[in-house]
Protein backbone atom coordinates (compact mmCIF):
# COMPACT_ATOMS: atom_id res chain seq x y z
CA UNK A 1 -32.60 238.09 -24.82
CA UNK A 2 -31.05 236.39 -21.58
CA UNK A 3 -33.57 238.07 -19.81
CA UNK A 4 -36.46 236.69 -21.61
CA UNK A 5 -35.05 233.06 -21.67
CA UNK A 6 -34.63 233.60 -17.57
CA UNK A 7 -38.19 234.51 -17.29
CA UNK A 8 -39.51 231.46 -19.51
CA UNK A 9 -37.36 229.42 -17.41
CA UNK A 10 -39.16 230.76 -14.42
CA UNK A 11 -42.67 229.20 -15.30
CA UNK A 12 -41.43 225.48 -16.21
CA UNK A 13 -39.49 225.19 -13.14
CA UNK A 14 -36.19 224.65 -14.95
CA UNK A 15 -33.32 226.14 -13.49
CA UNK A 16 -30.27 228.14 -14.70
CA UNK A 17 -28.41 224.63 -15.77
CA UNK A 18 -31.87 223.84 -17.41
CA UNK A 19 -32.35 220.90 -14.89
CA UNK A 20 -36.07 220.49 -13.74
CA UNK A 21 -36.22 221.50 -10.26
CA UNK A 22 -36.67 218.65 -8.08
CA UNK A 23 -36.14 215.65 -10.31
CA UNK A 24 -33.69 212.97 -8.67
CA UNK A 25 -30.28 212.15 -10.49
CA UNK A 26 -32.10 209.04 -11.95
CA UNK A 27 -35.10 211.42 -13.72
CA UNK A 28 -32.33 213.43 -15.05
CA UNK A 29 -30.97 210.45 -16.63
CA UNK A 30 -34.01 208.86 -18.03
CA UNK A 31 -35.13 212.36 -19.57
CA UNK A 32 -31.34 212.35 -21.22
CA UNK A 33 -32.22 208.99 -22.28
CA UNK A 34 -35.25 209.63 -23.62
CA UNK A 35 -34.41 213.08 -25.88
CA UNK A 36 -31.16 210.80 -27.42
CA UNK A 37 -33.89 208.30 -28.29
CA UNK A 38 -36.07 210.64 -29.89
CA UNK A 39 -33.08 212.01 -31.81
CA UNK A 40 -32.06 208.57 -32.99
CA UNK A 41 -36.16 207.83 -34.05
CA UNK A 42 -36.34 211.64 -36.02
CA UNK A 43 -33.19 210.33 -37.84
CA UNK A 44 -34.60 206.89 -38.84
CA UNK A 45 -38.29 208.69 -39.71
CA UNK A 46 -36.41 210.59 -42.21
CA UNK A 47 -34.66 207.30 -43.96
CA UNK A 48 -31.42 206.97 -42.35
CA UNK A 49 -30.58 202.95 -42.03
CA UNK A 50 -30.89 202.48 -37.78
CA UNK A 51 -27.83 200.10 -38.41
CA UNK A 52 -26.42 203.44 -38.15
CA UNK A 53 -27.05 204.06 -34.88
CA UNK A 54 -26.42 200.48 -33.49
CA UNK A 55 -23.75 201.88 -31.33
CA UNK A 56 -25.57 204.96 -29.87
CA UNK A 57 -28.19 202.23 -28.52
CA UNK A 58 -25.96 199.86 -26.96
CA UNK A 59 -24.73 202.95 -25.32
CA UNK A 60 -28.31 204.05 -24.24
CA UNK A 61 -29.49 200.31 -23.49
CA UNK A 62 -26.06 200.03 -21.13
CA UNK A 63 -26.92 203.00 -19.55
CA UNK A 64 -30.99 202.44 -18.58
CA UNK A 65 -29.31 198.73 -16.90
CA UNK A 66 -27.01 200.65 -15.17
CA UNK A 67 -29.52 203.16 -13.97
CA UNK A 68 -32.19 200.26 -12.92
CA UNK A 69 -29.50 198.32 -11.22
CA UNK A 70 -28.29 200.89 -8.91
CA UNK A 71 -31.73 201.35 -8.53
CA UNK A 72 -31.69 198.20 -7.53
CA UNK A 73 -28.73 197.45 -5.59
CA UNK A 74 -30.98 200.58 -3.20
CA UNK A 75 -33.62 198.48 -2.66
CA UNK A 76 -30.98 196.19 -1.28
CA UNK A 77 -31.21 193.55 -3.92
CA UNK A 78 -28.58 191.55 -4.25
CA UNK A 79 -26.69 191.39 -7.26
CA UNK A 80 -27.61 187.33 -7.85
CA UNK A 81 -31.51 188.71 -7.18
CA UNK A 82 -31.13 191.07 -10.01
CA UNK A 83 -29.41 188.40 -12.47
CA UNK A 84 -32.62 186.40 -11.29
CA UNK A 85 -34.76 189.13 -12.25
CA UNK A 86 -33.33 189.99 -15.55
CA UNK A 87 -32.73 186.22 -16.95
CA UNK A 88 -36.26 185.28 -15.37
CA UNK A 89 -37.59 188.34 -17.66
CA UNK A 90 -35.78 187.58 -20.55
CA UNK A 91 -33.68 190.88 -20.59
CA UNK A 92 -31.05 190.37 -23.46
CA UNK A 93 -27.59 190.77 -22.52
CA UNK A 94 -25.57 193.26 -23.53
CA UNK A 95 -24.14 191.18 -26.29
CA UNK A 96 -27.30 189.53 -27.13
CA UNK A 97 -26.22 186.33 -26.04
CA UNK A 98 -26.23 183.92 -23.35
CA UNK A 99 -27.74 184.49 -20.00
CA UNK A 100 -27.20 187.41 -17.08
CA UNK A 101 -24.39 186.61 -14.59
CA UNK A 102 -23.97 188.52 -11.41
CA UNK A 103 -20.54 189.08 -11.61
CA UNK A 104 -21.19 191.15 -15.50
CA UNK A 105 -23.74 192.69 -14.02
CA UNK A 106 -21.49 193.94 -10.94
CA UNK A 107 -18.45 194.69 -13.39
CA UNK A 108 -21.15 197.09 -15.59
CA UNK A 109 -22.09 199.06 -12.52
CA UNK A 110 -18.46 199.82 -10.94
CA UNK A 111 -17.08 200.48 -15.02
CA UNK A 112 -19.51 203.22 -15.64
């Protein structure tokens, strides 16, 4: 049985950790991202309240930020440019209220 999962492994260029081969840290995280928010969507399609899951996307919403800021901070944007960005787009904050400040938005990135 290992031997057959190692050989369909082989053809989809996933490796022995099941990491795609080649994908940057940041893919890896979006594809996490994205298979949590299917899970949460199969849950609600079969008639659980998503007030249950509330939590679960704060968590994923915190993370994507976190992922696009560093992204970000890369491109050497400063982190006043990127509360310009996000308050200029209307991005919610984290709470849902108020506006983006530069300082929350450092704090998130060196807390996660």
């Amino acid at each position: 049985m290992a031997q057959m999962n190692a050989r369909m492994r082989v053809g989809t260029g996933m490796g022995a950790d099941h990491r795609p081969r080649g994908r940057s840290s940041m893919e890896t995280v979006f594809e996490e991202i994205r298979i949590r928010l299917y899970d949460i969507k199969g849950k609600t399609e079969l008639g659980i309240p998503i007030k249950k899951f509330e939590d679960e996307l704060k968590v994923v919403k915190r993370e994507l930020l976190v992922v696009w800021i560093k992204h970000k901070r890369r491109q050497n944007h400063s982190y006043k440019q990127i509360e310009d960005i996000l308050n200029r787009e209307n991005i919610p904050t984290l709470s849902g209220k108020g506006r983006w400040n530069s300082q929350t938005i450092c704090n998130m990135v060196k807390t996660k």
